[in-house]
Protein backbone atom coordinates (compact mmCIF):
# COMPACT_ATOMS: atom_id res chain seq x y z
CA UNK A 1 0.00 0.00 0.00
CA UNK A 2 0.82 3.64 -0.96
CA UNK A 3 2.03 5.58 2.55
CA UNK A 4 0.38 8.57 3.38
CA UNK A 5 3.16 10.69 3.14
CA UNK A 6 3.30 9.90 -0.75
CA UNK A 7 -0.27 10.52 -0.79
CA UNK A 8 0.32 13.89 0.85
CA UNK A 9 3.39 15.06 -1.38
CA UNK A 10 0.90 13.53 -4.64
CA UNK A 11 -1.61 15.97 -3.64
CA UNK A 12 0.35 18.59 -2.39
CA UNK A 13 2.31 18.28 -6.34
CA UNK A 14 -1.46 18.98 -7.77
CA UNK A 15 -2.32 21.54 -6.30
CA UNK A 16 -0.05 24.32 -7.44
CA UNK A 17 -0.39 27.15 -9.75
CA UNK A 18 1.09 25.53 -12.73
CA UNK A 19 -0.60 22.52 -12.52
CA UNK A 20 -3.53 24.63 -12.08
CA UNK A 21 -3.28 26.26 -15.23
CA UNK A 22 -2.76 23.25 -17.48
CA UNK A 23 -6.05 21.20 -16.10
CA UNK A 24 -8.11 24.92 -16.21
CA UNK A 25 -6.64 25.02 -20.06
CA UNK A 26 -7.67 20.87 -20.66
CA UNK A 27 -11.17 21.69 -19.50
CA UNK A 28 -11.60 24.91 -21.36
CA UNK A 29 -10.00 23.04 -24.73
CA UNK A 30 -12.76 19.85 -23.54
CA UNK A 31 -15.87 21.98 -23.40
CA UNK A 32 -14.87 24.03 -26.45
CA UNK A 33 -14.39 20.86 -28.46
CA UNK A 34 -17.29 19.17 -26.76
CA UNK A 35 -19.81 22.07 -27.74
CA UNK A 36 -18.18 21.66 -31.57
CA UNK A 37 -20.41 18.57 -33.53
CA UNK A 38 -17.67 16.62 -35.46
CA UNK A 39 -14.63 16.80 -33.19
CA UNK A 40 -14.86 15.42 -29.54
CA UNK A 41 -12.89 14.85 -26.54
CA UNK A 42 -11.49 12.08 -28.12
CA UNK A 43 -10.11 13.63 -31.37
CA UNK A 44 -8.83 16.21 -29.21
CA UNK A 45 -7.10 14.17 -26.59
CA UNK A 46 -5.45 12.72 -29.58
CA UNK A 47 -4.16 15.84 -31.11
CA UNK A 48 -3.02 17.44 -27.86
CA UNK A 49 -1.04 14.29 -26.51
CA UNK A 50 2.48 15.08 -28.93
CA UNK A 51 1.91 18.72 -27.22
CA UNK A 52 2.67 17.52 -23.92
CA UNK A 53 6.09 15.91 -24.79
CA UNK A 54 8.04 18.90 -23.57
CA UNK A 55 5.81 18.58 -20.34
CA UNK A 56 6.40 16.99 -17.15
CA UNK A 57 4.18 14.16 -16.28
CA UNK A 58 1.76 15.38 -13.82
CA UNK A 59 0.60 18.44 -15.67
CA UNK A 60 1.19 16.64 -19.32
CA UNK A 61 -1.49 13.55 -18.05
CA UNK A 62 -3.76 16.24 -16.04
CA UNK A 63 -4.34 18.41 -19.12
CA UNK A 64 -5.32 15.35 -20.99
CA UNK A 65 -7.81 14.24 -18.50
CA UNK A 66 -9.05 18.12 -18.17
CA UNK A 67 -9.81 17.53 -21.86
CA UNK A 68 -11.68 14.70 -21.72
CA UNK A 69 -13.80 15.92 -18.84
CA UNK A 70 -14.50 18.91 -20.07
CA UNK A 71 -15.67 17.24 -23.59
CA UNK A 72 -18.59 15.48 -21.41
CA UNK A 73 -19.79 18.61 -20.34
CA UNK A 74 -19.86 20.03 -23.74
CA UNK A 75 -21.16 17.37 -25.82
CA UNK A 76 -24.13 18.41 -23.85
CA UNK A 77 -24.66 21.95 -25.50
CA UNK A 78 -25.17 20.88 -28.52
CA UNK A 79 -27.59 18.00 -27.91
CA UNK A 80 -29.83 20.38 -25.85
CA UNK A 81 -29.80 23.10 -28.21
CA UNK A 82 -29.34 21.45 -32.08
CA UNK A 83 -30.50 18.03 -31.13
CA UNK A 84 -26.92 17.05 -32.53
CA UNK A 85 -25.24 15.79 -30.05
CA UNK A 86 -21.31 16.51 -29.46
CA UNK A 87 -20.36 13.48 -28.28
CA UNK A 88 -21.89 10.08 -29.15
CA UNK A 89 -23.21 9.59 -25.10
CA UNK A 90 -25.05 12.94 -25.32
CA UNK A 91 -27.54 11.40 -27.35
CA UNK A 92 -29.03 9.96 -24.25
CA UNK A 93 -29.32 14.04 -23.24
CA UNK A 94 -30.82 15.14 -25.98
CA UNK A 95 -34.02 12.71 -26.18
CA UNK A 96 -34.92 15.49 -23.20
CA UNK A 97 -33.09 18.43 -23.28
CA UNK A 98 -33.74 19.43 -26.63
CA UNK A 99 -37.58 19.42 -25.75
CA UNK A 100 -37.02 21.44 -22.77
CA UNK A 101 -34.83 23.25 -25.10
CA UNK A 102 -37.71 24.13 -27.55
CA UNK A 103 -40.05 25.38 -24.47
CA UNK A 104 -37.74 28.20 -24.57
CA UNK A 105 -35.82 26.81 -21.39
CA UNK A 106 -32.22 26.24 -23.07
CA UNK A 107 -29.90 27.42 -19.91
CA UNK A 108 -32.00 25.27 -17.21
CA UNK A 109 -31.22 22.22 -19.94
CA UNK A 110 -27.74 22.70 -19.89
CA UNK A 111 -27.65 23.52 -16.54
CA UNK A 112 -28.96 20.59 -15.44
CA UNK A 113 -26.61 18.76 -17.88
CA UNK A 114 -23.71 20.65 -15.94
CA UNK A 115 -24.50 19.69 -12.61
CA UNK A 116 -25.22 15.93 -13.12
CA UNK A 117 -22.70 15.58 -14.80
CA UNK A 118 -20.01 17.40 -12.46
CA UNK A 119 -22.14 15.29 -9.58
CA UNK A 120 -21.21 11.84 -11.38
CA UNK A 121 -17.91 12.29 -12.03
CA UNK A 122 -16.68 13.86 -8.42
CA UNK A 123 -18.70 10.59 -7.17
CA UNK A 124 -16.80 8.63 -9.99
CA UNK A 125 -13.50 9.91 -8.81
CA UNK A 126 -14.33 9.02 -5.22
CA UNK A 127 -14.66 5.71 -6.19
CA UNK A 128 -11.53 5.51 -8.42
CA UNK A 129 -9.18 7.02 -5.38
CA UNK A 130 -10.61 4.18 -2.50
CA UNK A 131 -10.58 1.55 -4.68
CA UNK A 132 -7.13 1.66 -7.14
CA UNK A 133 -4.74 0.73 -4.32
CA UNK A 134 -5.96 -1.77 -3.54
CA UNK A 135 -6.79 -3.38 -6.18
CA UNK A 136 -3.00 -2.46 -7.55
CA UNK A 137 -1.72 -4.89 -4.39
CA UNK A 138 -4.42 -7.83 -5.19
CA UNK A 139 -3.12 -7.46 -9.20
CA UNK A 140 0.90 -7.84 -8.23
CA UNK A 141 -0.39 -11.29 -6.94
CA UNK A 142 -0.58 -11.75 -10.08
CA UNK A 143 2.69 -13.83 -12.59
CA UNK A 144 3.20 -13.79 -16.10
CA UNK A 145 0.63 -16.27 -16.80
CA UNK A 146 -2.28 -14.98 -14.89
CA UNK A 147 -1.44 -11.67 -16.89
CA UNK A 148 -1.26 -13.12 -20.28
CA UNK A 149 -4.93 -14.48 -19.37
CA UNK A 150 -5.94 -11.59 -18.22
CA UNK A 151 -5.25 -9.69 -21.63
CA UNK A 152 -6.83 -12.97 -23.66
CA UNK A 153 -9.99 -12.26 -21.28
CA UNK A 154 -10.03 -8.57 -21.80
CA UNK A 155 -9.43 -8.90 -25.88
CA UNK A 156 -12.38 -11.28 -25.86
CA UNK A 157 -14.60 -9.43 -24.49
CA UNK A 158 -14.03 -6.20 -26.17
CA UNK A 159 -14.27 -7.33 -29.18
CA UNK A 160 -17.40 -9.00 -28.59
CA UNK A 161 -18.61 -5.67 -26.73
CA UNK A 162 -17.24 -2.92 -29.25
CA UNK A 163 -19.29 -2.70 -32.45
CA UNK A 164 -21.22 -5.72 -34.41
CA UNK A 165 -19.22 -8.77 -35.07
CA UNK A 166 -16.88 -10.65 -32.49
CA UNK A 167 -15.14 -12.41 -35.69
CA UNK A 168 -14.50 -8.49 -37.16
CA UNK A 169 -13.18 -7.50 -33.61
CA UNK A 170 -10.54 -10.60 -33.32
CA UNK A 171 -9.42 -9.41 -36.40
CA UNK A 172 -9.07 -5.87 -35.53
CA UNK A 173 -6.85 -7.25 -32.62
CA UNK A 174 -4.81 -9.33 -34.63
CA UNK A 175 -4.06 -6.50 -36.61
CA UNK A 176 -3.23 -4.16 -33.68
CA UNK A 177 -0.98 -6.94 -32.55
CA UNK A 178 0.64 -7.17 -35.49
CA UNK A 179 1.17 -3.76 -36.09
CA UNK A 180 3.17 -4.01 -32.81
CA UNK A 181 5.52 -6.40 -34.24
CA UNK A 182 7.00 -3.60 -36.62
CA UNK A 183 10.39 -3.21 -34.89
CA UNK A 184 12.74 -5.16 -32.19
CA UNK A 185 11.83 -8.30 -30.35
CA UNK A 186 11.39 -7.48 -27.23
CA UNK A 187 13.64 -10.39 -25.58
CA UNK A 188 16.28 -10.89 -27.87
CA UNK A 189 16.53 -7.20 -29.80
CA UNK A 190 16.35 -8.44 -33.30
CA UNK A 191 14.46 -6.30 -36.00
CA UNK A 192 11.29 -7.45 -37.11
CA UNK A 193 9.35 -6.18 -40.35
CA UNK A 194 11.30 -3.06 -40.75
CA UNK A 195 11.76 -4.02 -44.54
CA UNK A 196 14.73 -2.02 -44.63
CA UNK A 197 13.51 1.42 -43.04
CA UNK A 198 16.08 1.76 -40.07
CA UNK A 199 13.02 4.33 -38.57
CA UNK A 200 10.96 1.68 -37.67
CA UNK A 201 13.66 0.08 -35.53
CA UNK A 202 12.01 1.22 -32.26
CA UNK A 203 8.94 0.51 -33.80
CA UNK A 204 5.74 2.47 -35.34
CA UNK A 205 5.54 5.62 -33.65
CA UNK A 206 2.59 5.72 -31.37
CA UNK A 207 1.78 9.01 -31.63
CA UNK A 208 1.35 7.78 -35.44
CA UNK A 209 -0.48 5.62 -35.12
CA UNK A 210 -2.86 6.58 -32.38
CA UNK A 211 -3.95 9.87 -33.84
CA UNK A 212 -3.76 8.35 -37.82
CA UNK A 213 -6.31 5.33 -36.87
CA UNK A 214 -8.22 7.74 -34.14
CA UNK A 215 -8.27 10.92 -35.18
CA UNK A 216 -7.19 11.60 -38.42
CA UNK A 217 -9.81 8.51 -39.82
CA UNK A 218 -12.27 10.28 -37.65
CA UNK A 219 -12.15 13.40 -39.44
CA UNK A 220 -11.91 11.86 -43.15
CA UNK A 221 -15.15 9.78 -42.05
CA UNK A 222 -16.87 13.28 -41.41
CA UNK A 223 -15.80 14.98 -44.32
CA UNK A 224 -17.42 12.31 -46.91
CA UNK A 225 -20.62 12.30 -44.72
CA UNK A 226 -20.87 16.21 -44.54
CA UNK A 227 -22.54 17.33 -47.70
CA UNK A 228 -22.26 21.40 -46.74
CA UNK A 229 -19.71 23.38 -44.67
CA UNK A 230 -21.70 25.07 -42.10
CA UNK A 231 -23.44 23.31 -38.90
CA UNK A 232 -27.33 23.60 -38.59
CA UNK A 233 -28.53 27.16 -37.43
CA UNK A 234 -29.87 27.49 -33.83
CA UNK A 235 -33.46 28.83 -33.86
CA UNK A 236 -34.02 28.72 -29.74
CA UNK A 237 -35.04 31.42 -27.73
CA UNK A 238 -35.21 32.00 -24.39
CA UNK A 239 -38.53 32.52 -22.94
CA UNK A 240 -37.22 35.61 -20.59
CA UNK A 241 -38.36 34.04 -17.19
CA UNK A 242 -35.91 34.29 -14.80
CA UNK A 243 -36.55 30.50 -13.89
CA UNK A 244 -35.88 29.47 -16.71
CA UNK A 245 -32.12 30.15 -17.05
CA UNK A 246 -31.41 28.52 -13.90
CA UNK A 247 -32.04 25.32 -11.93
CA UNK A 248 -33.08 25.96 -8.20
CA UNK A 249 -31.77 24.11 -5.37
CA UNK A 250 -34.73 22.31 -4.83
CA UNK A 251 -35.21 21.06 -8.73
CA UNK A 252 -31.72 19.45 -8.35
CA UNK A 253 -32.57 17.66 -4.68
CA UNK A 254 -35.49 16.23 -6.56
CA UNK A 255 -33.39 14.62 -8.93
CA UNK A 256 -30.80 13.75 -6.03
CA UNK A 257 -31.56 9.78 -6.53
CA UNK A 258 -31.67 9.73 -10.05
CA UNK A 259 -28.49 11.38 -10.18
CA UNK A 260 -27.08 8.62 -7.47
CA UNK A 261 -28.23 6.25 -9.52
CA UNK A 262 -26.90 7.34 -13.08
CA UNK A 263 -23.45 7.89 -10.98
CA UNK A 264 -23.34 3.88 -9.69
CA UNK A 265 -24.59 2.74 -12.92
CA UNK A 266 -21.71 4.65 -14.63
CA UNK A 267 -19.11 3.61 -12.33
CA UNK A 268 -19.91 -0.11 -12.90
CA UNK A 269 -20.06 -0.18 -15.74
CA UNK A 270 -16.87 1.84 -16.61
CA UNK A 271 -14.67 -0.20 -14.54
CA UNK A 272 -15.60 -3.14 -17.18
CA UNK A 273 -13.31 -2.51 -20.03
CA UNK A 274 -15.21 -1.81 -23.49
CA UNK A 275 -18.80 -1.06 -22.10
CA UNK A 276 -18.17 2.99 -22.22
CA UNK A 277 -19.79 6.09 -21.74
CA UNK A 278 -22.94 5.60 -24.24
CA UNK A 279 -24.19 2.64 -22.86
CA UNK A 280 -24.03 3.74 -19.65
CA UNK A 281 -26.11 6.83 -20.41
CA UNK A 282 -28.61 4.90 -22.33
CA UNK A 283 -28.74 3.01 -19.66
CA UNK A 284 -29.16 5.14 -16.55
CA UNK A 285 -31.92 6.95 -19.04
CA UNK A 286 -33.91 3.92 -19.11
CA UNK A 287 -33.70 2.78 -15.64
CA UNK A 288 -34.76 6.34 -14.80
CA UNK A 289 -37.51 6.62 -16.43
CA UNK A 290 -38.92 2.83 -15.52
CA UNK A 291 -38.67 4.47 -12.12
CA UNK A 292 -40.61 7.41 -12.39
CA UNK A 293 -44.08 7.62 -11.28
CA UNK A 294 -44.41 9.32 -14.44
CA UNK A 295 -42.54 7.63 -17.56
CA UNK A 296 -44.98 9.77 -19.80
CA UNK A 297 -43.24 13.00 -19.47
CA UNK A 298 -39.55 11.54 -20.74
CA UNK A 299 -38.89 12.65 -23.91
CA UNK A 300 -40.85 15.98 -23.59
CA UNK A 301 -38.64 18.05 -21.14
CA UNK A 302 -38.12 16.37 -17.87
CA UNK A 303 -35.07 17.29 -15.67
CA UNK A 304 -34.81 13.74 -14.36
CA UNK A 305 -33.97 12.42 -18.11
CA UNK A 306 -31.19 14.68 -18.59
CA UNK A 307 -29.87 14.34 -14.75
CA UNK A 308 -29.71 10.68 -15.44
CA UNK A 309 -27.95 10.34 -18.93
CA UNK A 310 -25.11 13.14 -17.72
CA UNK A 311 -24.42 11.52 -14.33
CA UNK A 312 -24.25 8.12 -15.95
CA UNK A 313 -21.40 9.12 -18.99
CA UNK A 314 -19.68 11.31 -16.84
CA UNK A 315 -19.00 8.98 -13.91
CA UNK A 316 -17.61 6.32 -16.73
CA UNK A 317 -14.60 8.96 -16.88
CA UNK A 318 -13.09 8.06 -13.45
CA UNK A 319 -14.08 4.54 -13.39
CA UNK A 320 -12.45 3.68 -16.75
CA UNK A 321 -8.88 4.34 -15.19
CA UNK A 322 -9.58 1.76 -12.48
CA UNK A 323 -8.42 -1.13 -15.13
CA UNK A 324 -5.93 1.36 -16.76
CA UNK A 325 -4.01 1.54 -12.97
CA UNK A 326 -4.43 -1.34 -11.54
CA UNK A 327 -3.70 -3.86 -14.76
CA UNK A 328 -2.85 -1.74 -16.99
CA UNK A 329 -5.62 -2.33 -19.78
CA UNK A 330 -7.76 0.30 -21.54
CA UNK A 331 -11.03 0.11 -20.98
CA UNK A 332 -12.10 2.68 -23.58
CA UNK A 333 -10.56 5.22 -26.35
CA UNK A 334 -9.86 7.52 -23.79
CA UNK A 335 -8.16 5.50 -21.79
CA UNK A 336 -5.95 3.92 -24.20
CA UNK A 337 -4.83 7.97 -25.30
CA UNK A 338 -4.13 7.98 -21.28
CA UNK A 339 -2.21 5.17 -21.34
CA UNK A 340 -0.07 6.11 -24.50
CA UNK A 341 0.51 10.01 -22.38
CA UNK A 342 2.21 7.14 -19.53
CA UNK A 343 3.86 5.12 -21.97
CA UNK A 344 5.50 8.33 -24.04
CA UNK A 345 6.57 9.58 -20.80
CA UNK A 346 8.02 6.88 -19.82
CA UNK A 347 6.45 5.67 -17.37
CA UNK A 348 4.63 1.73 -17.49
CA UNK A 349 1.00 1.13 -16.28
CA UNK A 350 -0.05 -1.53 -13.64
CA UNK A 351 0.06 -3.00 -10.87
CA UNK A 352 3.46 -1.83 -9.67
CA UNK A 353 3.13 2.05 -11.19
CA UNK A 354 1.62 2.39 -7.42
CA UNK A 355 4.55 1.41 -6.02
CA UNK A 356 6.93 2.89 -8.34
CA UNK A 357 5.12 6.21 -9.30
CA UNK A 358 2.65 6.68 -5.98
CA UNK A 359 3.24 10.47 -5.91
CA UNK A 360 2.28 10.91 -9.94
CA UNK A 361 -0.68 8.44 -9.55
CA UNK A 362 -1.95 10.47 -6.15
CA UNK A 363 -1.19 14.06 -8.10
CA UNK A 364 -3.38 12.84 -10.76
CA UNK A 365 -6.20 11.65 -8.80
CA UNK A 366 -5.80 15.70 -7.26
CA UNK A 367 -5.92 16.95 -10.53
CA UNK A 368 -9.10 15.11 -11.47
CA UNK A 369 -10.81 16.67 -8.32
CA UNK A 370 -9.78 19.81 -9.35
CA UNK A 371 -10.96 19.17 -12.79
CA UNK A 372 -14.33 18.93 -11.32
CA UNK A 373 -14.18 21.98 -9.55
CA UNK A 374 -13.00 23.76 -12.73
CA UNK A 375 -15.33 22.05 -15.21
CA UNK A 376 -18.71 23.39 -12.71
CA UNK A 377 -16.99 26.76 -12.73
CA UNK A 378 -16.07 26.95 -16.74
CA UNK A 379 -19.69 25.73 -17.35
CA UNK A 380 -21.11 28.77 -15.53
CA UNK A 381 -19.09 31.22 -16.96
CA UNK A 382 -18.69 29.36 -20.66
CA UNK A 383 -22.54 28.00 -21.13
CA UNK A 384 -23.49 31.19 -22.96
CA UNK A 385 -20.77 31.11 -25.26
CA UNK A 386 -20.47 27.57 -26.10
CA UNK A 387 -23.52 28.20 -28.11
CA UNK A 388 -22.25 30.43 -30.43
CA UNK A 389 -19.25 27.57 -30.74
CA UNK A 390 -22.14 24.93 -32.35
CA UNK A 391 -22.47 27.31 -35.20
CA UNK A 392 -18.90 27.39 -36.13
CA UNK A 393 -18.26 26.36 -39.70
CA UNK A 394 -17.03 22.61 -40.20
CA UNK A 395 -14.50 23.42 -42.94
CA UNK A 396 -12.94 25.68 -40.68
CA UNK A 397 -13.21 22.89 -37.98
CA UNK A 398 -11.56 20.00 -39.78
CA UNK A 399 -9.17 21.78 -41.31
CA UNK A 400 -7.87 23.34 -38.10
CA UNK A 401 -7.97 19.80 -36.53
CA UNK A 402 -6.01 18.37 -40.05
CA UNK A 403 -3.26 21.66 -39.27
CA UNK A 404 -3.09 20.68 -35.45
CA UNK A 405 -2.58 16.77 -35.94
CA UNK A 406 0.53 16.96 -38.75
CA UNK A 407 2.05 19.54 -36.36
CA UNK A 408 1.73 17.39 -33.60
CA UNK A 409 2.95 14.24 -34.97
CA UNK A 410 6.12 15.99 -36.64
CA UNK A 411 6.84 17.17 -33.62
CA UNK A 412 6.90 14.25 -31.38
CA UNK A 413 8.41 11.86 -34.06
CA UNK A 414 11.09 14.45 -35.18
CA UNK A 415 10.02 14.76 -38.84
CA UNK A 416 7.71 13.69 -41.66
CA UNK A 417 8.27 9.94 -41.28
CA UNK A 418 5.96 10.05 -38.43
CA UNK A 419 3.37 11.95 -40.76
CA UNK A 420 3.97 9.16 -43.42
CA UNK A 421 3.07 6.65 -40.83
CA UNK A 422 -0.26 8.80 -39.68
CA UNK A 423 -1.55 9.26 -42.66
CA UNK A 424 -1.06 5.51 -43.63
CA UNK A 425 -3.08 4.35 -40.33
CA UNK A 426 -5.60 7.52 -40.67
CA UNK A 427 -6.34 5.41 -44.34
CA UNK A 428 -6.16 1.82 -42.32
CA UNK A 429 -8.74 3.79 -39.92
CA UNK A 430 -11.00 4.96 -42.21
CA UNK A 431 -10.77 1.38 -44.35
CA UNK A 432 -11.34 -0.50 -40.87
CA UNK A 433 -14.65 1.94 -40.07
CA UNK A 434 -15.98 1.88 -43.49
CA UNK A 435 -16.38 -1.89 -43.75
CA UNK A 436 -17.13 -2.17 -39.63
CA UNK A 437 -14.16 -3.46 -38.25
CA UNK A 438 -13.17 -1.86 -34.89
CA UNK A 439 -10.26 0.74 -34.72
CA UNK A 440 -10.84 0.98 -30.42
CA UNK A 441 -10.42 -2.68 -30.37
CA UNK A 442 -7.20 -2.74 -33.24
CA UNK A 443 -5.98 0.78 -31.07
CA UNK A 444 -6.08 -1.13 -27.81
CA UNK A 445 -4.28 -4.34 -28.91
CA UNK A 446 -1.34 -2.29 -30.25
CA UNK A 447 -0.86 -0.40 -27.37
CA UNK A 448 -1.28 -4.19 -25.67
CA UNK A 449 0.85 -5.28 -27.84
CA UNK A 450 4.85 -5.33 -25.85
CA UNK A 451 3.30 -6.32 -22.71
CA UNK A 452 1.05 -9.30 -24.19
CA UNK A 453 3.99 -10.82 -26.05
CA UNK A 454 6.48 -10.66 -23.53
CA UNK A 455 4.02 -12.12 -20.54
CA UNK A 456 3.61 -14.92 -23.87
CA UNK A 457 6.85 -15.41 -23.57
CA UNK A 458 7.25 -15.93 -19.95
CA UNK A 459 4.51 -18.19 -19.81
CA UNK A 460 5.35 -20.69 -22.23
CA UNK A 461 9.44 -20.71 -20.33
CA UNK A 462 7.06 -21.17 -17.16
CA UNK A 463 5.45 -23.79 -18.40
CA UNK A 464 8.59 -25.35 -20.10
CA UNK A 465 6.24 -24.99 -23.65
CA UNK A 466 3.53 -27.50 -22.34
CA UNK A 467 0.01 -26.07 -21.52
CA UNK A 468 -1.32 -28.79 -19.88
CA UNK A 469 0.61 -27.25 -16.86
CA UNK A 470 -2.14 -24.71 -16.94
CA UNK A 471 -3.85 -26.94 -14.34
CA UNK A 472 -0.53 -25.78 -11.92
CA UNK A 473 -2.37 -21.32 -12.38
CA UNK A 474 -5.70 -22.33 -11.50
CA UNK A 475 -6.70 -17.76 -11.86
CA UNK A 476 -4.97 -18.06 -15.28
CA UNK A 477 -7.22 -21.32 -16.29
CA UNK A 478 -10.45 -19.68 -15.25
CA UNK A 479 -10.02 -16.48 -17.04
CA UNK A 480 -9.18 -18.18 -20.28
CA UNK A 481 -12.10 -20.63 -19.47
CA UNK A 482 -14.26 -17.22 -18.95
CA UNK A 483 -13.01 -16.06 -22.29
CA UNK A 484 -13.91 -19.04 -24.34
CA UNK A 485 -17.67 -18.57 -22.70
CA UNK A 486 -17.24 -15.19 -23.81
CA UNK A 487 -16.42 -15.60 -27.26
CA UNK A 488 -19.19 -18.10 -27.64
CA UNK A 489 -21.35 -16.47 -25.55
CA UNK A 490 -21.34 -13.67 -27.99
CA UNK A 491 -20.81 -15.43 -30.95
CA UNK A 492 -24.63 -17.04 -30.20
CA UNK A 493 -25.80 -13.89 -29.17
CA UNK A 494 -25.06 -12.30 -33.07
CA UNK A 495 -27.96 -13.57 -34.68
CA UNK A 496 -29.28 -11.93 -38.16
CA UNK A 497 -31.77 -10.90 -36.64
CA UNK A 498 -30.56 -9.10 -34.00
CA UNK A 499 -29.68 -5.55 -33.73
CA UNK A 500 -26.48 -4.36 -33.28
CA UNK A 501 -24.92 -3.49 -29.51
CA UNK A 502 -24.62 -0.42 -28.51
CA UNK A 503 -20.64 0.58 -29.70
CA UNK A 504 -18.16 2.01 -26.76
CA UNK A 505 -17.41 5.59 -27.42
């Protein structure tokens, strides 16, 4: 277990001035690019990471988690006020918010969307802080083979969770794995699949490859759909009654259980790697309103829908580091950005970063509380002009976003190789979402990738090459047990006829 006096110095390390500024500046950037349709905390967490090289950790990591809880807050704006939402688990807001919207009630919306989702996320956090340690000291129980289960488990089931084929998201693993073969062995330091090019003998630049397949496809894919360059006009007034611009104390007490309930929901089910934020909304919305004495009024305005949907997504934001920490596996986009911030600055996540990094882990957990502080305050001040930010023109957007990721990526990789390389795996990307093969799943595995072969490797000199001695790691035998069921489990579950899961964000 961490000490307290590591704890202390962690959160005495966030709390300063500079830190300050760069989680303040991560929220700002998260609503701004939240409130923008097209774009995303996501996108932008994937643009800004090269930025941060000349940073140290703490504020480098902070800022990117100031981004992507800021984004939750701003996806809201424009599902409450264009019925478009910003981010894909803002749909859940809008099903209500944009009806409240049209009653000429736009601030109380996104009001309301502002303080559920600031509520689920501080309760998020809460859990995230009590819980990671210990988990961290149950995980270094854990040897080579146990791991290398572990990661077989967690593959299987996000591919069977993320989009809607379990046979298209092996694939997309295979190929992230792959893909992480480009360069040395790991054990012996031979070169691998360079072909020649002496720049991919440390291997294919992650920055490349993360904001190519993430970002870079992302923005390619919204380009061919957009058929004008100019987001949908606003045509909402305000009704001019003072209540309603704001929500009262006693409108947000009502909704005090919903809230608690979105904010558990979210928490569970962002601690299970490849679930994510939309489901959870969707989820929380539809639990809410079986609840309500009156399910009639959902969908036409009511404070409880929106309460529900925001404290759900938002509390998936702190829970989805609790795998990232304590085993180090991304449970969603986001967190696999997070984890390639700790991998570019060196530093490796799991089970022992609490032992060997306490004081980072301890500032970041104080920079995500002040995060929330900053993202209630920024949403007060910012609401009013974050909808003049909806209307902003799309070519302007995307090309922006095109400028900021080749600047980014020749920075960090030194040159236009590492462009090459983007815009290669921005094509992959696009290719892989275009005939519905996931790039979360194929981003994940590659960033997998070292760790999974080289627990491989230690297995099989564990095991002296025979895997009947699997019997001798009874954890390790259950999980890949509980990953077969998986794969079947969802392999029966595909039928023609049935609609396609809900995708992780």
């Amino acid at each position: 277990m961490v000490d307290l006096a590591t704890i202390l110095a962690g959160f005495g390390d966030a709390f300063t001035l500079w830190n300050l500024t760069f989680v303040l500046f991560g929220v700002v950037v998260g609503q701004f690019v939240g409130a923008v349709p097209g774009i995303g905390p996501v996108m932008a967490m994937a643009i800004a990471i090269p930025f941060t090289f000349g940073l140290d950790p703490l504020p480098a990591i902070a800022f990117l988690v100031g981004v992507n809880k800021g984004g939750l807050v701003g996806g809201a704006v424009p599902a409450v006020l264009m019925n478009t939402p910003g981010t894909p688990d803002a749909a859940a807001t809008a099903m209500d918010g944009y009806p409240l919207a049209k009653a000429g009630k736009p601030l109380k919306a996104t009001k309301m969307a502002l303080f559920s989702s600031v509520t689920g996320d501080t309760f998020s956090d809460l859990v995230l802080i009590t819980v990671s340690a210990p988990l961290a000291v149950l995980a270094l129980r854990m040897g080579p083979v146990e791991v290398f289960a572990l990661m077989v488990f967690a593959i299987a089931v996000l591919s069977g969770l993320v989009g809607n084929s379990l046979i298209k998201g092996i694939i997309a693993a295979a190929l992230g794995l792959l893909c992480n073969f480009v360069g040395t062995d790991p054990e012996n330091y031979t070169p691998r699949l360079i072909f020649g090019m002496w720049e991919l003998y440390d291997g294919l630049p992650l920055a490349s490859v993360a904001i190519g397949s993430l970002a870079i496809s992302e923005i390619l894919r919204r380009m061919a759909q957009s058929s004008h360059g100019t987001a949908s006009a606003i045509n909402l007034r305000d009704n001019g009654e003072p209540d309603a611009r704001r929500v009262t104390w006693a409108e947000y007490w009502g909704c005090r259980f919903t809230i608690l309930r979105g904010a558990v929901i979210g928490t569970v089910l962002g601690a299970l790697p490849g679930i994510g934020s939309t489901a959870a909304a969707f989820m929380s919305y539809a639990t809410a309103k079986s609840a309500s004495k009156d399910p009639a009024s959902f969908g036409k305005g009511n404070l409880h829908g929106i309460a529900a949907a925001e404290s759900a997504n938002s509390a998936v934001v702190g829970s989805n580091l609790i795998p990232l920490l304590t085993l180090g596996i991304p449970g969603s986009v986001g967190a696999a950005l997070i984890i390639s911030a700790f991998m570019i600055h060196g530093i490796q996540p799991g089970p022992l970063l609490f032992q060997e990094q306490g004081r980072l882990i301890y500032g970041l957990f104080g920079a995500m509380i002040m995060a929330n502080f900053l993202n209630l305050w920024v949403g007060q001040l910012g609401l009013r002009f974050w909808v003049k930010v909806v209307s902003a023109p799309e070519s302007v957007i995307f090309a922006s976003a095109l400028l900021l990721c080749i600047t980014g990526v020749s920075m960090a990789t030194g040159g236009l190789f590492g462009v090459a390389v983007m815009l290669v795996f921005a094509g992959l990307g696009y290719l892989m979402t275009s005939f519905g093969y996931p790039v979360v799943i194929f981003t994940i595995a590659f960033f997998l990738g070292p760790r999974f072969e080289i627990s491989l490797s230690q297995s099989l000199a564990l095991m002296n090459g025979e895997w009947s001695r699997l019997a001798d790691y009874p954890i390790a035998l259950i999980l890949l047990v509980l990953a077969i069921f998986a794969a079947v489990w969802f392999l029966t579950r595909r039928t023609p006829s049935a609609g396609p899961l809900a995708t992780s964000d």
